[in-house]
C-alpha atoms as a PDB file:
ATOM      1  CA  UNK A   1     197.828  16.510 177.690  1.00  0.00           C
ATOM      2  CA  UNK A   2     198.156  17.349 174.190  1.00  0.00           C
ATOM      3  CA  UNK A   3     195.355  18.549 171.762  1.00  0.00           C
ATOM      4  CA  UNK A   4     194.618  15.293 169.012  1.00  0.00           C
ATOM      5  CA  UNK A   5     194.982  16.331 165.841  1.00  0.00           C
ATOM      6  CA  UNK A   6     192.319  15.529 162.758  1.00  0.00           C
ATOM      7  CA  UNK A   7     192.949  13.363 159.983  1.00  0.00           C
ATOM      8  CA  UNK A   8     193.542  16.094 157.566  1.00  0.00           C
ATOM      9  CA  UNK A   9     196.341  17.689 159.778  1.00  0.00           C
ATOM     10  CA  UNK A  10     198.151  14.442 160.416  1.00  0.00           C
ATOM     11  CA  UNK A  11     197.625  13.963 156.051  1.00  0.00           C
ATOM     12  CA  UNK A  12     199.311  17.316 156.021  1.00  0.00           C
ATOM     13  CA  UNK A  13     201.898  16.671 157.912  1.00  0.00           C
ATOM     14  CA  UNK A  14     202.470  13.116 156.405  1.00  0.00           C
ATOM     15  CA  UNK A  15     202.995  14.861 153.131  1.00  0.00           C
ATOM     16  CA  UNK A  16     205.180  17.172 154.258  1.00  0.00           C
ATOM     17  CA  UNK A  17     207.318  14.784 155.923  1.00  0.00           C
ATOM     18  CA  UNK A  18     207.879  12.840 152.924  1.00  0.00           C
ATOM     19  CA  UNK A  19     209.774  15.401 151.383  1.00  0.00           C
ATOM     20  CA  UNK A  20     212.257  15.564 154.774  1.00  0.00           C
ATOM     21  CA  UNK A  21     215.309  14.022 155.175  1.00  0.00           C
ATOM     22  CA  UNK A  22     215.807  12.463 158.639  1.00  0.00           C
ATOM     23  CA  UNK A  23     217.446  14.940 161.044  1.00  0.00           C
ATOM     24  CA  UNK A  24     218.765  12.170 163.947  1.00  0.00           C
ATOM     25  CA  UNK A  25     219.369   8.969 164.061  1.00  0.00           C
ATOM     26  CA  UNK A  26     218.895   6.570 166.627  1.00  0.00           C
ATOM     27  CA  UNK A  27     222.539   4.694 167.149  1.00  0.00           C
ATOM     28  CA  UNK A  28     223.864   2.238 169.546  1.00  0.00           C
ATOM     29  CA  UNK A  29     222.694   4.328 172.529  1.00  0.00           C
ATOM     30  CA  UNK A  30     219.568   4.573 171.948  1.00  0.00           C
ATOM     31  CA  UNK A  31     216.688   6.530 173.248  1.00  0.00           C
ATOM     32  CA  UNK A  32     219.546   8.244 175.946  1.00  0.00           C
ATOM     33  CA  UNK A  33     218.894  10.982 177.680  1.00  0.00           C
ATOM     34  CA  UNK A  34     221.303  13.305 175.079  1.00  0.00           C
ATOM     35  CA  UNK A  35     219.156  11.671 172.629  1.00  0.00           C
ATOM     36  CA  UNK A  36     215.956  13.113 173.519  1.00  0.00           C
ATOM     37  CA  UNK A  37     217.450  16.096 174.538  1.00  0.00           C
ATOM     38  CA  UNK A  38     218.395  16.274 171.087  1.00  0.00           C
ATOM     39  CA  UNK A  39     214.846  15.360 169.671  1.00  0.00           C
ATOM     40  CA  UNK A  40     213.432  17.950 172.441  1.00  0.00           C
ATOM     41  CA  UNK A  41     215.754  20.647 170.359  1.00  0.00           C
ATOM     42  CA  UNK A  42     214.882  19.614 166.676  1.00  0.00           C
ATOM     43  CA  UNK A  43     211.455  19.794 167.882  1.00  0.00           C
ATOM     44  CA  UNK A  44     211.564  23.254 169.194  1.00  0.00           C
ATOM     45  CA  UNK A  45     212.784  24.581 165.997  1.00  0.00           C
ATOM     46  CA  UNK A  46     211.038  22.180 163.423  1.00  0.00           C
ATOM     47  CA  UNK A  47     207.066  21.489 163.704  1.00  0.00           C
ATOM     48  CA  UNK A  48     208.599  18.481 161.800  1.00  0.00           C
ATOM     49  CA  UNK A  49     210.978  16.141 162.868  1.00  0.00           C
ATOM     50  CA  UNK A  50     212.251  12.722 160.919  1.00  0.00           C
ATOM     51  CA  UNK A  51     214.400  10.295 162.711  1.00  0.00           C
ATOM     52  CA  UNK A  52     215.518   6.992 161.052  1.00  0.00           C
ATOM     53  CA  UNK A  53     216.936   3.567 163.191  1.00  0.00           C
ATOM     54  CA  UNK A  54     220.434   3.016 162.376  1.00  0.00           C
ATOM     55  CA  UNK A  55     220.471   0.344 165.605  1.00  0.00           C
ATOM     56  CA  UNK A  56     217.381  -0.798 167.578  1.00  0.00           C
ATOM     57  CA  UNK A  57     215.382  -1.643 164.634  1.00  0.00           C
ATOM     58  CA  UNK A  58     213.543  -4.215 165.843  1.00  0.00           C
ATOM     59  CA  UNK A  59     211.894  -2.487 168.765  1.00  0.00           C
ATOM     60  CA  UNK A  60     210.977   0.682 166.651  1.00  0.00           C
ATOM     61  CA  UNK A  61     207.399  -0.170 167.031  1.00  0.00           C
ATOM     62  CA  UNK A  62     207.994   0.617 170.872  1.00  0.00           C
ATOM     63  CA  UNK A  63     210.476   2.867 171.067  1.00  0.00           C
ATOM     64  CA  UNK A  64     208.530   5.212 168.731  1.00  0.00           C
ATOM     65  CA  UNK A  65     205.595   6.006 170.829  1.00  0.00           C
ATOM     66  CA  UNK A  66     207.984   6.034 173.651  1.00  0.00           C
ATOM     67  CA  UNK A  67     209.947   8.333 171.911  1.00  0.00           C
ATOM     68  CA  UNK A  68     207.081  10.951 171.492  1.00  0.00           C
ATOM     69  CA  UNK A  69     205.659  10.968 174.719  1.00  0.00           C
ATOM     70  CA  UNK A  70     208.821  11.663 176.575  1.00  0.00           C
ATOM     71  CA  UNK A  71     209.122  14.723 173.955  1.00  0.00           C
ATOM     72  CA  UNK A  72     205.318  15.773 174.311  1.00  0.00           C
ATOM     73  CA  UNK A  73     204.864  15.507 170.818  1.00  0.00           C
ATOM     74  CA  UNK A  74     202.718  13.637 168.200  1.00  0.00           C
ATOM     75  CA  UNK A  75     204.046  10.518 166.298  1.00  0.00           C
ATOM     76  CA  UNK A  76     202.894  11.425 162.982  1.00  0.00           C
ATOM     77  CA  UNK A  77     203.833   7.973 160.924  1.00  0.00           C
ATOM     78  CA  UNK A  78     206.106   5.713 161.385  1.00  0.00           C
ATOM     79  CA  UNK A  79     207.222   3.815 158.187  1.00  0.00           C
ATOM     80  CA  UNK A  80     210.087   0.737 157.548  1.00  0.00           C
ATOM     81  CA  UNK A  81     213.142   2.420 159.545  1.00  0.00           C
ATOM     82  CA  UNK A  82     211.845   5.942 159.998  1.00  0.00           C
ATOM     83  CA  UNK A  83     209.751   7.780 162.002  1.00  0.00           C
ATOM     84  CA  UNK A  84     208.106  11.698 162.211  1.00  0.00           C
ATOM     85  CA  UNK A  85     207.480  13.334 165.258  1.00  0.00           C
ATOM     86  CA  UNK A  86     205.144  17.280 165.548  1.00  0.00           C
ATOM     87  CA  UNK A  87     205.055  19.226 168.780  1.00  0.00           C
ATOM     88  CA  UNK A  88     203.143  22.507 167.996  1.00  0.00           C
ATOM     89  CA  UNK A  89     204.563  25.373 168.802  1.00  0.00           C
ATOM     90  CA  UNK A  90     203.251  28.697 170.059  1.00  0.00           C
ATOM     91  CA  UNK A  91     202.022  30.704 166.818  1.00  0.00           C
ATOM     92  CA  UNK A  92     204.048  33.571 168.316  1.00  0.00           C
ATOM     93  CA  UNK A  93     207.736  31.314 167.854  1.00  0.00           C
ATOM     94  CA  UNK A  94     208.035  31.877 164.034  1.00  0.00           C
ATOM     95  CA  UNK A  95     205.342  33.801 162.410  1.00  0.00           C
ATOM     96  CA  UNK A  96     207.786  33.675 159.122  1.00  0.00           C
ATOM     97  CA  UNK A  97     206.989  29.630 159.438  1.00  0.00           C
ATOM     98  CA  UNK A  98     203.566  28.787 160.096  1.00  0.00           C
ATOM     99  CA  UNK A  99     202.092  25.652 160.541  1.00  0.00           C
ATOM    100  CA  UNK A 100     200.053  24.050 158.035  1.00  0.00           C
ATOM    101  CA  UNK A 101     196.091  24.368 158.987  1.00  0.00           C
ATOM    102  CA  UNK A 102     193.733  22.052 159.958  1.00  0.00           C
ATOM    103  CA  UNK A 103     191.229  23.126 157.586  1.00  0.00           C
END
């Protein structure tokens, strides 16, 4: 089970995110098993991860939490068509490209 993370960190984070462009989209397939594969990736490389709903727009509000438990991650916000997922990762994978804090 993954840590919760404070209000501050998840402000952080939403902050952040606003300034991202959305890295995947979900299409016609949606949440397939490439798909998440392809979330899984993004995820291991960005603490941040945006995804917008080209198709399946109307069940975002389930397919979003969905979405970031079958990737272990948090779902940060999710706002109109787009969404932000965070996994942490180990502090050893990028020290160039630390995390923001939770102070």
């Amino acid at each position: 089970m993954m840590e919760p993370l404070s209000s501050s960190q998840i402000s952080k984070f939403k902050s952040t995110a606003q300034l991202l462009e959305p890295m995947l989209k979900v299409g016609k397939a949606g949440l397939s098993d490439g798909f998440i594969r392809s979330v899984d990736t993004a995820l291991a490389l960005h603490p941040l991860v945006k995804i917008k709903f080209s198709e399946f727009k109307e069940q975002k509000k389930e397919l979003a939490p969905q979405l970031a438990a079958q990737t272990s991650s948090h779902l940060i916000m999710r706002v109109g068509n787009v969404m932000v997922l965070h996994r942490p990762r180990p502090a050893a994978a990028n020290p160039k490209n630390p995390e923001p804090s939770g102070d």
